[in-house]
Structure formats: structure tokens, C-alpha cells
N, C-alpha and C. Protein backbone atom coordinates (compact mmCIF):
# COMPACT_ATOMS: atom_id res chain seq x y z
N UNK A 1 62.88 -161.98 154.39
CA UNK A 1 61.84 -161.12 153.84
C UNK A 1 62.45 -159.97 153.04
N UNK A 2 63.52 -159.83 153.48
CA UNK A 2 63.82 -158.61 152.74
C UNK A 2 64.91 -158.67 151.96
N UNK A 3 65.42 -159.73 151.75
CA UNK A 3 66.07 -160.82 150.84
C UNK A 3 64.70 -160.59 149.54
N UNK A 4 63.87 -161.32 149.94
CA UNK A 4 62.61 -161.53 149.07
C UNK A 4 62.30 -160.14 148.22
N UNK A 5 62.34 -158.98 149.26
CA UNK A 5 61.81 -157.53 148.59
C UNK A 5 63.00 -157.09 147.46
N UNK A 6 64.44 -157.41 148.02
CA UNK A 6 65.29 -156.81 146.82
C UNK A 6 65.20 -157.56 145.15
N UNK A 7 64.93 -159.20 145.41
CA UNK A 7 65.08 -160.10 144.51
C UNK A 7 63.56 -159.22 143.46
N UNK A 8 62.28 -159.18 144.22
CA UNK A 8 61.38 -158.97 143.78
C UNK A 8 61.40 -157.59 142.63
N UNK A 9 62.54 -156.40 143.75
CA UNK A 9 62.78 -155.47 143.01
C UNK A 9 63.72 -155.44 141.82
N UNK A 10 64.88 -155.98 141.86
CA UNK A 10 65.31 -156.35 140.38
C UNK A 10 64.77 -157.21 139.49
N UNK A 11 63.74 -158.08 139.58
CA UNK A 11 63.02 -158.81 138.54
C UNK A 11 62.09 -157.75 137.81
N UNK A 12 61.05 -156.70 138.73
CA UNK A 12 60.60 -155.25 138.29
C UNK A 12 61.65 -154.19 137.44
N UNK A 13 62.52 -154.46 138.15
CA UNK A 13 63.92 -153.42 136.99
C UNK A 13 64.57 -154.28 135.41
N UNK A 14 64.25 -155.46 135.78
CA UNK A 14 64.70 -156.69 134.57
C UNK A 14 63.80 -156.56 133.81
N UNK A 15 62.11 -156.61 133.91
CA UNK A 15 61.13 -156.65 133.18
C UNK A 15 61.15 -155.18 132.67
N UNK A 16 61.33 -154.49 133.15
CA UNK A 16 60.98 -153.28 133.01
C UNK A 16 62.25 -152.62 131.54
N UNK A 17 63.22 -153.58 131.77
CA UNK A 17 64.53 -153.18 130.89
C UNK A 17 64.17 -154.47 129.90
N UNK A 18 63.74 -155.07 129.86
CA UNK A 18 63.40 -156.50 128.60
C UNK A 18 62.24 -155.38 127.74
N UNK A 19 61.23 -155.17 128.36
CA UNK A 19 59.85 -154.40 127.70
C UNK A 19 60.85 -152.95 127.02
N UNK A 20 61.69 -152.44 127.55
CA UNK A 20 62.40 -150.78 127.12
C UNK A 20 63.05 -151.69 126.24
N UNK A 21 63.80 -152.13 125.78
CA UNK A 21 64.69 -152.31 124.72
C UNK A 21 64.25 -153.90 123.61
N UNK A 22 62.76 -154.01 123.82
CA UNK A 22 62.26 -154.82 122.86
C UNK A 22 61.09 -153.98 122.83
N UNK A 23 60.02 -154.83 122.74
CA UNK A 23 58.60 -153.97 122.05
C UNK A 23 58.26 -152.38 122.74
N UNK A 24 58.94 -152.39 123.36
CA UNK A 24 59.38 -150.71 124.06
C UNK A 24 60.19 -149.90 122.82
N UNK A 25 60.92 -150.30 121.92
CA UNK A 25 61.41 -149.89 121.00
C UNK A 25 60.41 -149.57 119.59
N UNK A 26 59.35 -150.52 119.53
CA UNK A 26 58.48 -150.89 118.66
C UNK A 26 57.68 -149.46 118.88
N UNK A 27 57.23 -149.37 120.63
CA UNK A 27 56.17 -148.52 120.74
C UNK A 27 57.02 -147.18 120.53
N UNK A 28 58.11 -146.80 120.66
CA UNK A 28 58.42 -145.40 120.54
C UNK A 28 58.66 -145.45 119.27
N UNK A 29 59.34 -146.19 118.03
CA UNK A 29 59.22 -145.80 116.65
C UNK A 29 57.61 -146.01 116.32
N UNK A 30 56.95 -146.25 116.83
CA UNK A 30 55.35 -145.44 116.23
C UNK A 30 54.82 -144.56 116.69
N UNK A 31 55.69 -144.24 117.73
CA UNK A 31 55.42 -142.61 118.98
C UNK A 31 55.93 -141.91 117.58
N UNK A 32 57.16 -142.23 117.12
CA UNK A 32 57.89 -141.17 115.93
C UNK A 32 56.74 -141.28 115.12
N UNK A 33 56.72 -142.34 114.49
CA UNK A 33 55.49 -141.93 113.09
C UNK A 33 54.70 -141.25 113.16
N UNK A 34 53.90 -141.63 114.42
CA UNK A 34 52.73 -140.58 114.95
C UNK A 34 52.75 -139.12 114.75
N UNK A 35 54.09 -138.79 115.07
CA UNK A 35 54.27 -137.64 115.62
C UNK A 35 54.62 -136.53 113.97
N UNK A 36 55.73 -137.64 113.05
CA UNK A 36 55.72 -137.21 111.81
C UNK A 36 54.25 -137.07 110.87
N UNK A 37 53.62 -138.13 111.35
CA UNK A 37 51.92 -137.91 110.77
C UNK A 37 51.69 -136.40 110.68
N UNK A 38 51.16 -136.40 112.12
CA UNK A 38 50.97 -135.17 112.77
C UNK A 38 51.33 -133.63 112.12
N UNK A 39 52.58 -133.77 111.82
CA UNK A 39 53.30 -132.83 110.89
C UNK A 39 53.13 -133.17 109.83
N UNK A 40 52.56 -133.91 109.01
CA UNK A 40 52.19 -134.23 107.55
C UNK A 40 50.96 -133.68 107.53
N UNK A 41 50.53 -133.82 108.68
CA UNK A 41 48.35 -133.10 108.34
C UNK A 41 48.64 -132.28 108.36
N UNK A 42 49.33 -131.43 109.14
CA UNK A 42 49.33 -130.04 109.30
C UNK A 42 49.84 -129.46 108.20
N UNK A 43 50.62 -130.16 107.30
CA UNK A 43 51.23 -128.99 106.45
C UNK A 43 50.24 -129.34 105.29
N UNK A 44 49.22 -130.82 105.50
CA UNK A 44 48.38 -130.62 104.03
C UNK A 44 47.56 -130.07 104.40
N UNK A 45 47.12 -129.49 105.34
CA UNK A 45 46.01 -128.16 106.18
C UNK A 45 46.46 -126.89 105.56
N UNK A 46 48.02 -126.48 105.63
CA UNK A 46 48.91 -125.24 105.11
C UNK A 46 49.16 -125.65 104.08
N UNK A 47 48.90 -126.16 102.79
CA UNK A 47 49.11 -126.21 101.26
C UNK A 47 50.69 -126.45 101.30
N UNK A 48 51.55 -127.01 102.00
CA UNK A 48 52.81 -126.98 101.89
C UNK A 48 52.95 -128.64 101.17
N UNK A 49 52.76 -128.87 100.09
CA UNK A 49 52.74 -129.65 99.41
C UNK A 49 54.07 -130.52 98.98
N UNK A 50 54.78 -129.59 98.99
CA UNK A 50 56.64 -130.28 98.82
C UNK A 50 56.64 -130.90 99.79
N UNK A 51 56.99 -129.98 100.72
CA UNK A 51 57.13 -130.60 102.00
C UNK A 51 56.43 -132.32 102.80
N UNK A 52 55.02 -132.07 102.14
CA UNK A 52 53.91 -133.12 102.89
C UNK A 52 54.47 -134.36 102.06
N UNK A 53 55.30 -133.96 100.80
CA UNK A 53 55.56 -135.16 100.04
C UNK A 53 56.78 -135.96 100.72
N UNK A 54 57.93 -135.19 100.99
CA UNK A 54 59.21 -135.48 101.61
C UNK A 54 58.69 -136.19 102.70
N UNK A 55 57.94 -135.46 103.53
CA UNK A 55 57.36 -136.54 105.08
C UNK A 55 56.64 -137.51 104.63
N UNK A 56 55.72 -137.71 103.54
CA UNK A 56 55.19 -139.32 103.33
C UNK A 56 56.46 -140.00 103.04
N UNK A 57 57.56 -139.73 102.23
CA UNK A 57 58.39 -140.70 102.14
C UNK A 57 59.07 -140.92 103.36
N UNK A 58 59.46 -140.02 103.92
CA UNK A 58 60.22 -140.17 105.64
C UNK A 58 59.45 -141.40 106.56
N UNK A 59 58.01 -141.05 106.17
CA UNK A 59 57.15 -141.66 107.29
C UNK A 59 57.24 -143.08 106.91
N UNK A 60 56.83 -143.41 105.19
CA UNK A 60 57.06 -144.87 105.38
C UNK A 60 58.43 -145.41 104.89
N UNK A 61 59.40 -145.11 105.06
CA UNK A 61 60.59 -145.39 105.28
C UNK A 61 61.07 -146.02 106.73
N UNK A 62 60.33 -145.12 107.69
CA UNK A 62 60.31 -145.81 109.01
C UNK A 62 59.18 -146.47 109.13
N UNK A 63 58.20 -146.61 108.31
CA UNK A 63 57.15 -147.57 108.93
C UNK A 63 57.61 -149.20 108.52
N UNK A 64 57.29 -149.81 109.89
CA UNK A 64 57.63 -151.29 110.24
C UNK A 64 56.36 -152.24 108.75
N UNK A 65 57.58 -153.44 108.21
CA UNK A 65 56.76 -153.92 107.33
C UNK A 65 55.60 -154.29 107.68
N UNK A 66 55.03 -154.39 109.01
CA UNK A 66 53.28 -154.94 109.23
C UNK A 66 52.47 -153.96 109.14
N UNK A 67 52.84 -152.27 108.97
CA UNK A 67 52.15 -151.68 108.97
C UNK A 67 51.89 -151.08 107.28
N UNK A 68 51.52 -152.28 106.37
CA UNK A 68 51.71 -152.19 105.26
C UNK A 68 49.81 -151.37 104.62
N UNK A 69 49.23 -151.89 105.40
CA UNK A 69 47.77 -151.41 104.99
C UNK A 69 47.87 -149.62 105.46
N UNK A 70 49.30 -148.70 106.56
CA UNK A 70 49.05 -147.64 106.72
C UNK A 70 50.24 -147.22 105.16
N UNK A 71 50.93 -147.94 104.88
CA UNK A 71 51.92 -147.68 104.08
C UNK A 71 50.77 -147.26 102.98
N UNK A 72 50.42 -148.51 102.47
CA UNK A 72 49.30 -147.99 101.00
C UNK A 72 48.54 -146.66 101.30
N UNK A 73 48.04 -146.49 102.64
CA UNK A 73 47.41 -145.36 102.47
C UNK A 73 48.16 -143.79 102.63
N UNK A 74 49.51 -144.03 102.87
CA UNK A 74 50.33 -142.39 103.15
C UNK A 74 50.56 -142.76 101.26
N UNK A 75 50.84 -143.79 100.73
CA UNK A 75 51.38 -143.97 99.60
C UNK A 75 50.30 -143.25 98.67
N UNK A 76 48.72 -143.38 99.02
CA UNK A 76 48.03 -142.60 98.34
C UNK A 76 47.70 -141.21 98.76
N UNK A 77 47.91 -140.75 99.94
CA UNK A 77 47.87 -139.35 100.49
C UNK A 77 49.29 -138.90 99.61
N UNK A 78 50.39 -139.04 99.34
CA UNK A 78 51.54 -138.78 98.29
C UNK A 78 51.22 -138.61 97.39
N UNK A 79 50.47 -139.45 96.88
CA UNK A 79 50.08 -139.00 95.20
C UNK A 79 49.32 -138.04 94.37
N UNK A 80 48.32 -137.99 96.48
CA UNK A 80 47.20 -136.39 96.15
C UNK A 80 48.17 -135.35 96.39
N UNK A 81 49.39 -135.56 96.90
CA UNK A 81 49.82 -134.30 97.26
C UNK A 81 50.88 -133.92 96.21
N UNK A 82 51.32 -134.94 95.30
CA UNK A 82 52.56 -134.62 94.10
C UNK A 82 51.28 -133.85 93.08
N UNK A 83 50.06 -133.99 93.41
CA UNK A 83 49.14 -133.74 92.22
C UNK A 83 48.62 -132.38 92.65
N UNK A 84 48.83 -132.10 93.68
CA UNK A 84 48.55 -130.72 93.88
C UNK A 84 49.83 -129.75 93.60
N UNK A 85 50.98 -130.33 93.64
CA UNK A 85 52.16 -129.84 93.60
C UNK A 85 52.94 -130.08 91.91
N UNK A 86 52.09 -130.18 91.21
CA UNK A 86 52.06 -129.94 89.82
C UNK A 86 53.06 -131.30 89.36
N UNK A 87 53.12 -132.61 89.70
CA UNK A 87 53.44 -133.91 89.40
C UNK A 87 53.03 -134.83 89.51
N UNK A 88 51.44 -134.32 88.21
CA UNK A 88 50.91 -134.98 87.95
C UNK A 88 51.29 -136.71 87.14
N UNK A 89 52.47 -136.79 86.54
CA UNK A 89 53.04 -137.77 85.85
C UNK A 89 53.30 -138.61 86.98
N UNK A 90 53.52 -138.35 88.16
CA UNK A 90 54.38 -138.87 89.47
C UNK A 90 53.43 -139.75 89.85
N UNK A 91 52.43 -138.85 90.57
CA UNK A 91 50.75 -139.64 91.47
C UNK A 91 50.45 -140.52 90.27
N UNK A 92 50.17 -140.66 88.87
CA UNK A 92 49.46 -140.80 88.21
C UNK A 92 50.41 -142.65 87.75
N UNK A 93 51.55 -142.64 88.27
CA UNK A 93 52.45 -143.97 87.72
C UNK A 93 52.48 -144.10 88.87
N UNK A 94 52.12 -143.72 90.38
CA UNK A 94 52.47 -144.22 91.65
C UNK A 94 50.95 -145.01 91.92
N UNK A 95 49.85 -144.26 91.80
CA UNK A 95 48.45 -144.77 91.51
C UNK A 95 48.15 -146.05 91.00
N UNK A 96 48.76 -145.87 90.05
CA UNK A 96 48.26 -147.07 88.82
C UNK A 96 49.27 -148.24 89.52
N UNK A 97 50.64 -147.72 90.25
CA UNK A 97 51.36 -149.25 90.95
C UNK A 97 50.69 -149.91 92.42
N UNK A 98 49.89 -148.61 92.69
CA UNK A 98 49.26 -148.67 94.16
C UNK A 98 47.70 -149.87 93.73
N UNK A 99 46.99 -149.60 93.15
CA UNK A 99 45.83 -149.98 92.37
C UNK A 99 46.34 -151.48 92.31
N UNK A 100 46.99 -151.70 91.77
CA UNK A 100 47.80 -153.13 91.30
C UNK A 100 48.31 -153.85 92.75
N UNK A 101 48.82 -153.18 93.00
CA UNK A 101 49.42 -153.99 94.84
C UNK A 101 48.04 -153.80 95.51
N UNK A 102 47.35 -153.49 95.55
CA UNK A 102 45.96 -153.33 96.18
C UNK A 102 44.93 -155.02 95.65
N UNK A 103 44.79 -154.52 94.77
CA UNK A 103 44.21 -155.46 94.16
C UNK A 103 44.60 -157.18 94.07
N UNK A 104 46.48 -157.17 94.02
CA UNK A 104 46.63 -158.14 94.96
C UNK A 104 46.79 -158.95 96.14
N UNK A 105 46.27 -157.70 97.05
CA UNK A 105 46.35 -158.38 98.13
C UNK A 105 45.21 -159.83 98.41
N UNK A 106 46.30 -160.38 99.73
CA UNK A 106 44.81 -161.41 99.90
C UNK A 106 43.46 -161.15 100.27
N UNK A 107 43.64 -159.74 101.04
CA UNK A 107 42.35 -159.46 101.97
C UNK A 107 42.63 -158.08 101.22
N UNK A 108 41.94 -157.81 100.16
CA UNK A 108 42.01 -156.71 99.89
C UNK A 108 40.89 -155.36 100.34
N UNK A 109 41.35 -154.12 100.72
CA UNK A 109 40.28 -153.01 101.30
C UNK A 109 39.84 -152.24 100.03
N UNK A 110 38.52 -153.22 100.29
CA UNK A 110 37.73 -152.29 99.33
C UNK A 110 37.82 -150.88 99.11
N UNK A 111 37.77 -150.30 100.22
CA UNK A 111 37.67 -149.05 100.69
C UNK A 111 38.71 -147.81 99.83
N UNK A 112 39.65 -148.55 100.49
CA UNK A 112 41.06 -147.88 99.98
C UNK A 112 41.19 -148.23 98.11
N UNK A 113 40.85 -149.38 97.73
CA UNK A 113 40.71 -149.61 96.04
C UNK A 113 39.78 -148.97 95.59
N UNK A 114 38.65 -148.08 96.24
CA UNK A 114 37.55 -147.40 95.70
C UNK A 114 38.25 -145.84 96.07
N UNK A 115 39.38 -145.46 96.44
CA UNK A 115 39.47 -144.23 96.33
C UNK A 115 40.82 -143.86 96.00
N UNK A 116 41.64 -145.24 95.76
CA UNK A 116 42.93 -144.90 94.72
C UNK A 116 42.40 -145.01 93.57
N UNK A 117 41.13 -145.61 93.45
CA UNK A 117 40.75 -145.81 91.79
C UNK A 117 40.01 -144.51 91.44
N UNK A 118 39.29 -143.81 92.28
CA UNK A 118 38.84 -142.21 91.99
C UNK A 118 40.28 -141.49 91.64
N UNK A 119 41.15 -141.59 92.82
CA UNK A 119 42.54 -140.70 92.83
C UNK A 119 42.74 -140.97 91.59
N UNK A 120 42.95 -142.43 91.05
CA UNK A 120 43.78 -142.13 89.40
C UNK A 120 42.79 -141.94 88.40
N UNK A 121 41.81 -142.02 88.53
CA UNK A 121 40.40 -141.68 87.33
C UNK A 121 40.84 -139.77 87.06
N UNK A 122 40.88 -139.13 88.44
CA UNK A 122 41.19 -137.97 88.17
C UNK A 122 42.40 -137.69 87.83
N UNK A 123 43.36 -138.25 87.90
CA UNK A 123 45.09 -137.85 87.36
C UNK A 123 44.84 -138.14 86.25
N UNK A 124 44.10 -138.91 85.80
CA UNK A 124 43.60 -139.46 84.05
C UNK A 124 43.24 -138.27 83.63
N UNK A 125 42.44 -138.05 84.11
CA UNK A 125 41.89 -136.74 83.85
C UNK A 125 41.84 -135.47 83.15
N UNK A 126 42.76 -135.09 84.63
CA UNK A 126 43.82 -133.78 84.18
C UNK A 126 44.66 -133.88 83.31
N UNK A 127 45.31 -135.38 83.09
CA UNK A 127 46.32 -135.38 82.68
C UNK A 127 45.88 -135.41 81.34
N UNK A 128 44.92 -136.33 80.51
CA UNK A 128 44.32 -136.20 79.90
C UNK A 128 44.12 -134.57 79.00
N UNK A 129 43.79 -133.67 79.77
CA UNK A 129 43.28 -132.49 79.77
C UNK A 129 44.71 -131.14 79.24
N UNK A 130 45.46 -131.80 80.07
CA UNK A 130 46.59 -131.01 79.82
C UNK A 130 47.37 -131.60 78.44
N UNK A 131 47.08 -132.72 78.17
CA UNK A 131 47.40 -133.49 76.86
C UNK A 131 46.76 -132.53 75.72
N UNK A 132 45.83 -132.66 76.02
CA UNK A 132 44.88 -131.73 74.60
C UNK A 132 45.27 -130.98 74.63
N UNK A 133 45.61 -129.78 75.86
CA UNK A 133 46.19 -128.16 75.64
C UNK A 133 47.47 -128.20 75.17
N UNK A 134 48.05 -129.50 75.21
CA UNK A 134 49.75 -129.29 74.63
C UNK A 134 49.91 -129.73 72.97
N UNK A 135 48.35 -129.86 72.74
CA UNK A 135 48.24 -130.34 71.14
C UNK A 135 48.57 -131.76 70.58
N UNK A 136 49.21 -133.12 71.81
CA UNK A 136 49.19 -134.20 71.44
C UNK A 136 48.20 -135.05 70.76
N UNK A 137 48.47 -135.85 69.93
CA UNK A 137 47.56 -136.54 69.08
C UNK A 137 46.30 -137.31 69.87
N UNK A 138 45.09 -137.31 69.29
CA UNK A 138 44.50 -138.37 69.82
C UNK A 138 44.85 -139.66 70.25
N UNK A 139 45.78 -140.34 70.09
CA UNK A 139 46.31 -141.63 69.81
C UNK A 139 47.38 -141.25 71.06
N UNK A 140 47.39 -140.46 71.29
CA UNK A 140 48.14 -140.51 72.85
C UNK A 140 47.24 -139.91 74.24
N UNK A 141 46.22 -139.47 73.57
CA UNK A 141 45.82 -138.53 74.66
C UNK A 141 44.47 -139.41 74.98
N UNK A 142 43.88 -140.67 74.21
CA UNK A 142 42.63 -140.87 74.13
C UNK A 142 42.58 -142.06 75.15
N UNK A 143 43.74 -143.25 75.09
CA UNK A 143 44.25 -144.41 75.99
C UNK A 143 43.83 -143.96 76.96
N UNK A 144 44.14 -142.36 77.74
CA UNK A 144 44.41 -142.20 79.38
C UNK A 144 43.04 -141.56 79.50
N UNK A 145 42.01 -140.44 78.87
CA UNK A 145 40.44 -140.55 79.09
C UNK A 145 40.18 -141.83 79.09
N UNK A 146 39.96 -142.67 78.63
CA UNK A 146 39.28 -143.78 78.30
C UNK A 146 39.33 -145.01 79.66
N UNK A 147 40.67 -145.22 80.05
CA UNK A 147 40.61 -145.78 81.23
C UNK A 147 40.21 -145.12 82.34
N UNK A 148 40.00 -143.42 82.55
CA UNK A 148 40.02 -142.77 83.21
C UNK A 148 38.13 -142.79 83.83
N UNK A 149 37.56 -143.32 82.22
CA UNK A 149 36.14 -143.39 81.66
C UNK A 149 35.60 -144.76 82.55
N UNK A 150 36.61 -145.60 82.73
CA UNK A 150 36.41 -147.14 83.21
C UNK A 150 36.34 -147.10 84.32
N UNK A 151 37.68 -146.02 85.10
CA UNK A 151 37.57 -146.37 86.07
C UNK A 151 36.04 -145.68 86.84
N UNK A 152 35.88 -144.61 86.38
CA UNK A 152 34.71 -143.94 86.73
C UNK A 152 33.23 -144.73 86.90
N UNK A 153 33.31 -145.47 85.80
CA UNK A 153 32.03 -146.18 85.28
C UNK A 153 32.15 -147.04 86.57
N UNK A 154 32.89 -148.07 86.45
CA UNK A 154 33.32 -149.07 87.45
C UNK A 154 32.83 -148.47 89.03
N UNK A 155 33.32 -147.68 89.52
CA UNK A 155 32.95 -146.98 90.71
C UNK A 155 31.42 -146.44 91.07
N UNK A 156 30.80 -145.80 89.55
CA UNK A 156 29.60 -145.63 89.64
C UNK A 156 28.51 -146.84 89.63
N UNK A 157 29.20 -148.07 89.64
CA UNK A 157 28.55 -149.55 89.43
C UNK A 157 28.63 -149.88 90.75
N UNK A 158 29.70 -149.76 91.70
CA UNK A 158 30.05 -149.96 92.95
C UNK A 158 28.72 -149.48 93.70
N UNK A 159 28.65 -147.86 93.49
CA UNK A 159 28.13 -146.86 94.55
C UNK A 159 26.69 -147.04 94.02
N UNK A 160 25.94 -147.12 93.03
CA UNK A 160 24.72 -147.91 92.68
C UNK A 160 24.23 -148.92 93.34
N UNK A 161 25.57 -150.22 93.26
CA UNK A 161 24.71 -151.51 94.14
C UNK A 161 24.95 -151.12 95.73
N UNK A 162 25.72 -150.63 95.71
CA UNK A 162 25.68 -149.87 97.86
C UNK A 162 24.65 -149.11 98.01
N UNK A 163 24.15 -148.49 96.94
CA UNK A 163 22.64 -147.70 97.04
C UNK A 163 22.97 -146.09 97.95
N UNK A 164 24.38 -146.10 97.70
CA UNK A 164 24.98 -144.92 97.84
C UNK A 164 24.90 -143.51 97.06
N UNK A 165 23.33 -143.06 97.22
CA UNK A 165 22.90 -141.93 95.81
C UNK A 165 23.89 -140.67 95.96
N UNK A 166 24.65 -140.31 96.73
CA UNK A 166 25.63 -139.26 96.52
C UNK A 166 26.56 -139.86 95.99
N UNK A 167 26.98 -140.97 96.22
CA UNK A 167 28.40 -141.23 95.32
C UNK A 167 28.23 -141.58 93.68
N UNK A 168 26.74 -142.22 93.95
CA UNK A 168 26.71 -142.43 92.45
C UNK A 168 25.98 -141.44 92.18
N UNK A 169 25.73 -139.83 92.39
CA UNK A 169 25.76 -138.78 91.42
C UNK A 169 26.87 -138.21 91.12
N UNK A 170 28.02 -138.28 92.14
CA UNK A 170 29.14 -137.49 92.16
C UNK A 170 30.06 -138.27 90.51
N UNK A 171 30.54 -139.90 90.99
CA UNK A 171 30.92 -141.13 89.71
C UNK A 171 30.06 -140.66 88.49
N UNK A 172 28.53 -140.58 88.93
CA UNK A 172 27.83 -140.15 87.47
C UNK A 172 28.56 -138.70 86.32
N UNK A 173 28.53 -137.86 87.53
CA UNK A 173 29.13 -136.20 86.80
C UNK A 173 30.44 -136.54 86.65
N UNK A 174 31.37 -137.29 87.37
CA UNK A 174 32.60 -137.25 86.96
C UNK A 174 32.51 -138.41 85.68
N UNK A 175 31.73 -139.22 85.01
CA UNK A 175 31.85 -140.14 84.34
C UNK A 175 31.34 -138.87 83.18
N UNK A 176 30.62 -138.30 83.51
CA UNK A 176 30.18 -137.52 82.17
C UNK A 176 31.04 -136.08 81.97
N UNK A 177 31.74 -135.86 82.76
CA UNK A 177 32.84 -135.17 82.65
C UNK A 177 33.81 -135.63 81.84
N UNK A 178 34.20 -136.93 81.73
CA UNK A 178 35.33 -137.26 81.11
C UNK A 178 35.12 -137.83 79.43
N UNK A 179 33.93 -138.30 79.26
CA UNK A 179 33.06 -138.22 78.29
C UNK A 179 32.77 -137.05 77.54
N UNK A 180 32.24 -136.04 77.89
CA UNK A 180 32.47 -134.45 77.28
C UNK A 180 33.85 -134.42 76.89
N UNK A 181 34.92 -134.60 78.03
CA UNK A 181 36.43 -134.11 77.89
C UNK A 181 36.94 -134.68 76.32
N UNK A 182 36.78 -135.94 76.32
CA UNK A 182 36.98 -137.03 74.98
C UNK A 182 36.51 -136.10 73.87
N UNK A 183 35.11 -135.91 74.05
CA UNK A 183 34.28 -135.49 72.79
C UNK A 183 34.81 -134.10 72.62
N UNK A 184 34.91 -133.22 73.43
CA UNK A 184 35.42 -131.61 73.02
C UNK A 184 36.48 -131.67 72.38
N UNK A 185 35.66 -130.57 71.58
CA UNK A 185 36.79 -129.84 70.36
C UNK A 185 37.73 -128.87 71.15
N UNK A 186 38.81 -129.30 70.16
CA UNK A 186 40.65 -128.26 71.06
C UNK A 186 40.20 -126.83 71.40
N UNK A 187 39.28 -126.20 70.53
CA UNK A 187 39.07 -124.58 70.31
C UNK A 187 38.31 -124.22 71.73
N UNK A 188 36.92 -125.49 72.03
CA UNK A 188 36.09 -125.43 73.19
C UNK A 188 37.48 -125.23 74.27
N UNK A 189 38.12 -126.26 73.93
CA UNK A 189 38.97 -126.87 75.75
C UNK A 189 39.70 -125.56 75.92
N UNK A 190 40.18 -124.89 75.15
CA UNK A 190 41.19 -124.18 75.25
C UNK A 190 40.57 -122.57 75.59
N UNK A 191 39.09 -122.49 75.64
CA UNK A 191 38.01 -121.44 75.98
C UNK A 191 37.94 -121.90 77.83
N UNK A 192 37.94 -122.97 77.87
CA UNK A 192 37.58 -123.73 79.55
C UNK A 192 39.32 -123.00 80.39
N UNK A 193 38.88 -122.70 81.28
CA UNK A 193 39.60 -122.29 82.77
C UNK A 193 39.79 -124.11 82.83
N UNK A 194 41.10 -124.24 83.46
CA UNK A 194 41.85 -125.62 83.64
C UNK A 194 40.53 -126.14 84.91
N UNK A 195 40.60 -127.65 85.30
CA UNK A 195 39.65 -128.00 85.83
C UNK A 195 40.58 -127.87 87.28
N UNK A 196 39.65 -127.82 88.62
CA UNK A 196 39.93 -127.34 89.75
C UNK A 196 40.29 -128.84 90.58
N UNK A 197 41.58 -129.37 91.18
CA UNK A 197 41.69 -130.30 91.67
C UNK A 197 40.48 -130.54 92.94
């Protein structure tokens, strides 16, 4: 019997050391992510914007390849945060690669393609915006409204057939926002306070 109790107790210390140094390993590198998350909200709570950028890359650097649907989404929390942190060129070519890997997935989230496609409608935007104040030609500045115009439209077509009337007033004003932006004269834009992220 007590033959029986020791055998019983090292098979409990065996299992217990198989689970710690296999999927026991799994669960504490997402104890870490967690925990780096954690410190990523908080500092986009405190406007520490450099910083929140360095920890999205930290975070999915350690995130395991299955956790590819949280990857796309720190990948788009990065791009709001290079865009608050005045790199706009950055979010705005990380967006447009995010949009594209989105779109091919097999099971693609709507969800997440309806609000990287807002995220880059507005980097269009601004960017757009800051184009005109630097005096670039139409012929460079008109390409990035214009898709910026699509993606808007597109979204306000979305939030219409969902019968979603706040989103499709919000898509509506931002679609006619970018429409004005196109049509204004340099003298108007340059009277306008920059637009508020």
C-alpha cells in the first residue's frame, strides 16, 4: 500500500513537471503578453505614445504564431498610436499592408476590416491635408483623398445595410469631410486649425 502511495506520488510530480515545461510554458508566455498588454493600455490612457509603440512591437514579437487574429489587432492599435505620435507615413503604409493581409484571410473579421479601413480612410486624410499645407501638386495629393473617399463611402454602404444609423451618420460626415477637403481652395485650408485626430 504504501509502495502504491509513493509510485502514485511521483506520477503527480511527473505530470506535474510534463504540464511545467510544455503547455505550462505556453501558459506563462501569455501570462507575459498579458501583462505587457496591460502596460500598453496604460500608457495609451497616459498619451505616452513612443513608448505604446515600442511595446506593440515587443508584444507581437513574443506573440505565438496562432495568435495571429491578436497580432492584426496590436498591429492596428500601432498604427493609431505612430499617428498620434506624428508618423503619420508609418500607420498609413502599415494600414494599407494590414487591410491587404486582412482581406486575405480565409475567415476574414469583418469587424477588424471595418475599422482598419476607417483607421486608413483617416491617415488618408490627414495625410492628404498636410499634403495641401506643404503646397504639393494635385497629382500627388488627390490619389490619397480619393481612396480615402472610397474607403469612407464603402463603410457608409456597410453601416446602411446593418441599419446602423450612428455609423452611417458618422461614414456620412466623414465621407463629406473628405469631399470638402478635395474641393477646398489652399487659401480656405490654410485659414482651418489642422483637423483633430
Amino acid at each position: 500500500m504504501r509502495a502504491l502511495f509513493i509510485i502514485a506520488w511521483l506520477f503527480i510530480g511527473l505530470a506535474a513537471a510534463i504540464y511545467h515545461y510544455g503547455p505550462g510554458q505556453k501558459r506563462l508566455e501569455m501570462d507575459r503578453v498579458d501583462s505587457m498588454l496591460d502596460q500598453a493600455r496604460t500608457n495609451v490612457s497616459l498619451k505616452d505614445y513612443s513608448t505604446v509603440i515600442d511595446q506593440f512591437d515587443a508584444i507581437m514579437a513574443e506573440l505565438p504564431s496562432a495568435k495571429r487574429n491578436l497580432a492584426q489587432r496590436l498591429q492596428l492599435e500601432k498604427a493609431k498610436a505612430q499617428m498620434h505620435d506624428a508618423k503619420l507615413p508609418d500607420a498609413r503604409d502599415s494600414l494599407e499592408s494590414l487591410l491587404t493581409d486582412l482581406h486575405n484571410e480565409a475567415e476574414p473579421d469583418q469587424e477588424l476590416i471595418n475599422e482598419t479601413q476607417n483607421t486608413l480612410a483617416n491617415a488618408q486624410y490627414y495625410r492628404t491635408w498636410l499634403m495641401r499645407l506643404e503646397g504639393l501638386h494635385e497629382d500627388v495629393w488627390k490619389p490619397e483623398i480619393e481612396s480615402a473617399r472610397q474607403h469612407y463611402t464603402r463603410l457608409n454602404e456597410i453601416a446602411v445595410a446593418a441599419g446602423d444609423t450612428a455609423a452611417a451618420e458618422k461614414t456620412a460626415e466623414d465621407l463629406e469631410s473628405a469631399v470638402r477637403l478635395a474641393r477646398m481652395d489652399l487659401e480656405q485650408l490654410q485659414g482651418l486649425p489642422l483637423p483633430n485626430q
